[in-house]
C-alpha atoms as a PDB file:
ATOM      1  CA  UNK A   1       0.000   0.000   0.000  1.00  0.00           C
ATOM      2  CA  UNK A   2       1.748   3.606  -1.342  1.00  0.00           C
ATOM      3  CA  UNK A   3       1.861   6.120   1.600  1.00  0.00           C
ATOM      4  CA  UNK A   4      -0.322   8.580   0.691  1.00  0.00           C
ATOM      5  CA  UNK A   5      -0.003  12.432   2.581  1.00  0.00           C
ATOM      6  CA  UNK A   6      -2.178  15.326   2.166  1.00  0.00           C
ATOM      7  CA  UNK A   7      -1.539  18.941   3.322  1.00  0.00           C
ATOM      8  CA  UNK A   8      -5.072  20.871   4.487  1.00  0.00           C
ATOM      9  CA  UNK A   9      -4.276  24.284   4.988  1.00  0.00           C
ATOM     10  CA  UNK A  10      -4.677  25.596   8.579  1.00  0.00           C
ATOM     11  CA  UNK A  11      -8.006  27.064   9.566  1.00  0.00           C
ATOM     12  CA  UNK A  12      -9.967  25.252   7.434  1.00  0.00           C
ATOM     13  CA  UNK A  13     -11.425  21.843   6.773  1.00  0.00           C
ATOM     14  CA  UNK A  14     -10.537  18.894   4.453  1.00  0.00           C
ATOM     15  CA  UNK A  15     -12.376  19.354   1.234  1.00  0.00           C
ATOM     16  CA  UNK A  16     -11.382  16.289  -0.278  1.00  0.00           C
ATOM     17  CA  UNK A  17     -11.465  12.709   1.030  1.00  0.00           C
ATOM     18  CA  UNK A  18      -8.460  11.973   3.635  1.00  0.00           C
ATOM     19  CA  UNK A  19      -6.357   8.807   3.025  1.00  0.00           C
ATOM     20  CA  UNK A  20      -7.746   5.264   3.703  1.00  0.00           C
ATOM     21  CA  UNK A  21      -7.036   4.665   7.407  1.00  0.00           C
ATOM     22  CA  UNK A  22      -7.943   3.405  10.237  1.00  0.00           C
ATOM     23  CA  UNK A  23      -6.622   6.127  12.305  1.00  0.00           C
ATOM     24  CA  UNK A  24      -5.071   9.237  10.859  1.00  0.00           C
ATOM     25  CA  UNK A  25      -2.036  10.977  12.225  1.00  0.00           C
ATOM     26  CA  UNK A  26      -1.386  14.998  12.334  1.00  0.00           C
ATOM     27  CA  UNK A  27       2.459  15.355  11.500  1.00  0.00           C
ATOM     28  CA  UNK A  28       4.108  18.161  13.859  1.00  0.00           C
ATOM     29  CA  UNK A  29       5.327  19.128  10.985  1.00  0.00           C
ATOM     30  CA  UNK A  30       3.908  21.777   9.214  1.00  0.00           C
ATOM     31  CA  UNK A  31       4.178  23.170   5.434  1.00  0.00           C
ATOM     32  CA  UNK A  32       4.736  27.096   5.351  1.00  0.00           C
ATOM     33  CA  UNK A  33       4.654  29.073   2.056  1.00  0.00           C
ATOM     34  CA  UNK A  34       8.279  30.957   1.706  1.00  0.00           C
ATOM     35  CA  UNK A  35       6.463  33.855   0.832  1.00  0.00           C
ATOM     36  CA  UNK A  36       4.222  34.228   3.216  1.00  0.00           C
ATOM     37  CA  UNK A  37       2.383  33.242   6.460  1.00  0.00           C
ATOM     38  CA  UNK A  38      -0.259  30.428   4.703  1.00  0.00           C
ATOM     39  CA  UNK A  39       0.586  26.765   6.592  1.00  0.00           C
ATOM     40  CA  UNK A  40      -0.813  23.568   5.825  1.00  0.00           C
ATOM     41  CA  UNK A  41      -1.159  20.673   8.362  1.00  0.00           C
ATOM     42  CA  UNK A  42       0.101  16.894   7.069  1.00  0.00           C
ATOM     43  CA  UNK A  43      -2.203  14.099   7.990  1.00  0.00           C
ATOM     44  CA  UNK A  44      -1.017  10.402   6.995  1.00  0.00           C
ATOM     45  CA  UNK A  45      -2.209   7.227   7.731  1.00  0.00           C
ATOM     46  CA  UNK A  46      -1.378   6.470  11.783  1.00  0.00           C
ATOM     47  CA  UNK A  47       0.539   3.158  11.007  1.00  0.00           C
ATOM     48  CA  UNK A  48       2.674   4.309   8.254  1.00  0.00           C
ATOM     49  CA  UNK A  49       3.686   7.488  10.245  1.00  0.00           C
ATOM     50  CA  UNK A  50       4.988   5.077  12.955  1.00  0.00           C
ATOM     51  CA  UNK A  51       6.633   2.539  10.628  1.00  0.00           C
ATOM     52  CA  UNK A  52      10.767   2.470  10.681  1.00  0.00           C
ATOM     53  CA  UNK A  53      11.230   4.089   7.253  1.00  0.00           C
ATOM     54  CA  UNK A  54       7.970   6.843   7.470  1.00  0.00           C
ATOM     55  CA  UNK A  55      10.705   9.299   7.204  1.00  0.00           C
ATOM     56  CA  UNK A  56      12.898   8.495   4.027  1.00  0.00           C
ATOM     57  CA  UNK A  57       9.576   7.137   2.181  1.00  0.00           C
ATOM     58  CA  UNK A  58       7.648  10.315   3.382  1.00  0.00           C
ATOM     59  CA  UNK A  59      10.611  12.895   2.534  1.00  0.00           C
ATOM     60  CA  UNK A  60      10.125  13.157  -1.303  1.00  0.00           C
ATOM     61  CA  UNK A  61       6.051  13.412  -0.551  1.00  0.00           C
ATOM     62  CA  UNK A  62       6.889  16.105   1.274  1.00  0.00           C
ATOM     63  CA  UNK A  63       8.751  18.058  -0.817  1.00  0.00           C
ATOM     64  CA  UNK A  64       6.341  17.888  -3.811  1.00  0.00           C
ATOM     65  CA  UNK A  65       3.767  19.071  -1.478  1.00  0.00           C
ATOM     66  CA  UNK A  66       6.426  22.185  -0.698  1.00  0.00           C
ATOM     67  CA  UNK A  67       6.463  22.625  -4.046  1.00  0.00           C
ATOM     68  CA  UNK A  68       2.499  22.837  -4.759  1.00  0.00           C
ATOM     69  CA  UNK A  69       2.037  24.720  -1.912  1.00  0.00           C
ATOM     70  CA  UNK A  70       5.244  27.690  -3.203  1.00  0.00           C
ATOM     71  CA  UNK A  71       3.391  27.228  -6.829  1.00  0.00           C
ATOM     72  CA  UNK A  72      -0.130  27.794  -5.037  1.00  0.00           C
ATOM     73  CA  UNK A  73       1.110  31.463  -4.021  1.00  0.00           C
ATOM     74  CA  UNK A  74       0.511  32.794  -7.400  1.00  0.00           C
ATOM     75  CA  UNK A  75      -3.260  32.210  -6.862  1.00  0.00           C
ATOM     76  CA  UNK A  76      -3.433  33.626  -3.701  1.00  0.00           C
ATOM     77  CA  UNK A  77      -3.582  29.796  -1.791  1.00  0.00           C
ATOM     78  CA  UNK A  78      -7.324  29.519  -2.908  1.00  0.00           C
ATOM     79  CA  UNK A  79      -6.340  25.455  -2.792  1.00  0.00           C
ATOM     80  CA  UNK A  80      -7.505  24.269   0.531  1.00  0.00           C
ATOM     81  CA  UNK A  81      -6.702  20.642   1.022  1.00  0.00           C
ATOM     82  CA  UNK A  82      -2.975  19.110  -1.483  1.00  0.00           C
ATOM     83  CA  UNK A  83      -2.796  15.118  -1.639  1.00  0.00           C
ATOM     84  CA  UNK A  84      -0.251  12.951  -3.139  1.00  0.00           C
ATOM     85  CA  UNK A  85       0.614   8.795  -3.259  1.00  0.00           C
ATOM     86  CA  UNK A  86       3.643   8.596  -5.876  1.00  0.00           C
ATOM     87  CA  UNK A  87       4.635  11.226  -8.161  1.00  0.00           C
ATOM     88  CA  UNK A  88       1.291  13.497  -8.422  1.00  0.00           C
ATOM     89  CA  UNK A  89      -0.429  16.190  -6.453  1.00  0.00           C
ATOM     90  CA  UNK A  90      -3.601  16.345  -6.260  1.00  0.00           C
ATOM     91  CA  UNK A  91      -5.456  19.767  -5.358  1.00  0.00           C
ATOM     92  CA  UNK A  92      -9.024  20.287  -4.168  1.00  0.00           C
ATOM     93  CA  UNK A  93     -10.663  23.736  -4.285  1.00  0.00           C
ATOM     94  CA  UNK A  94     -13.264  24.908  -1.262  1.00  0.00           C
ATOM     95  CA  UNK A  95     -16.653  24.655  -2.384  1.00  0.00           C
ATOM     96  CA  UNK A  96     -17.900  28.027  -3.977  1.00  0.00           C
ATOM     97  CA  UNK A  97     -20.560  29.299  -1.772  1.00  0.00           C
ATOM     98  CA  UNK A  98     -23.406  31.234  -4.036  1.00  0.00           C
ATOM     99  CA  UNK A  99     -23.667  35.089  -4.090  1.00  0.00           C
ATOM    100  CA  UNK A 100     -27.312  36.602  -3.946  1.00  0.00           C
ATOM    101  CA  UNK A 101     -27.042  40.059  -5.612  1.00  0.00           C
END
């Protein structure tokens, strides 16, 4: 089973599905843009996170996750919720809430 990490940025809620688990697992470790003050929150699978290699198979997760989260700064972090299991990152967008005019 890949380890699969997602990133949910801090003050909100996961909009997408969080990985299969029994138990999930917030990382202390925390994803901050370089450019400014947005932070995201990693959540993994409990037993993986615990496992004697979590942090050389979780290292490379975490840096594409860096790197979606840098890229994300051009759109002003509107991406709530970054997952990846391999070599893509996947992004979901908060639900657009109508506008009454």
């Amino acid at each position: 089973m890949p380890l699969i990490l997602a990133a949910i940025r801090t003050g909100q809620d996961p909009v997408g599905k969080l990985p299969e688990a029994a138990f999930h697992r917030w990382l202390d470790d925390s994803i901050q843009c370089p450019k400014c003050s947005a932070t995201y929150n990693l959540v993994c699978d409990y037993n993986a996170s615990v496992g004697r290699f979590f942090e050389e198979e979780s290292r490379r997760l975490i840096l594409m996750l860096q790197k979606a989260i840098f890229l994300g700064h051009a759109n002003g972090h509107r991406v709530a919720h970054f997952e990846t299991a391999g070599v893509v990152v996947t992004s979901f967008l908060p639900e657009k809430k109508p506008t009454v005019h």
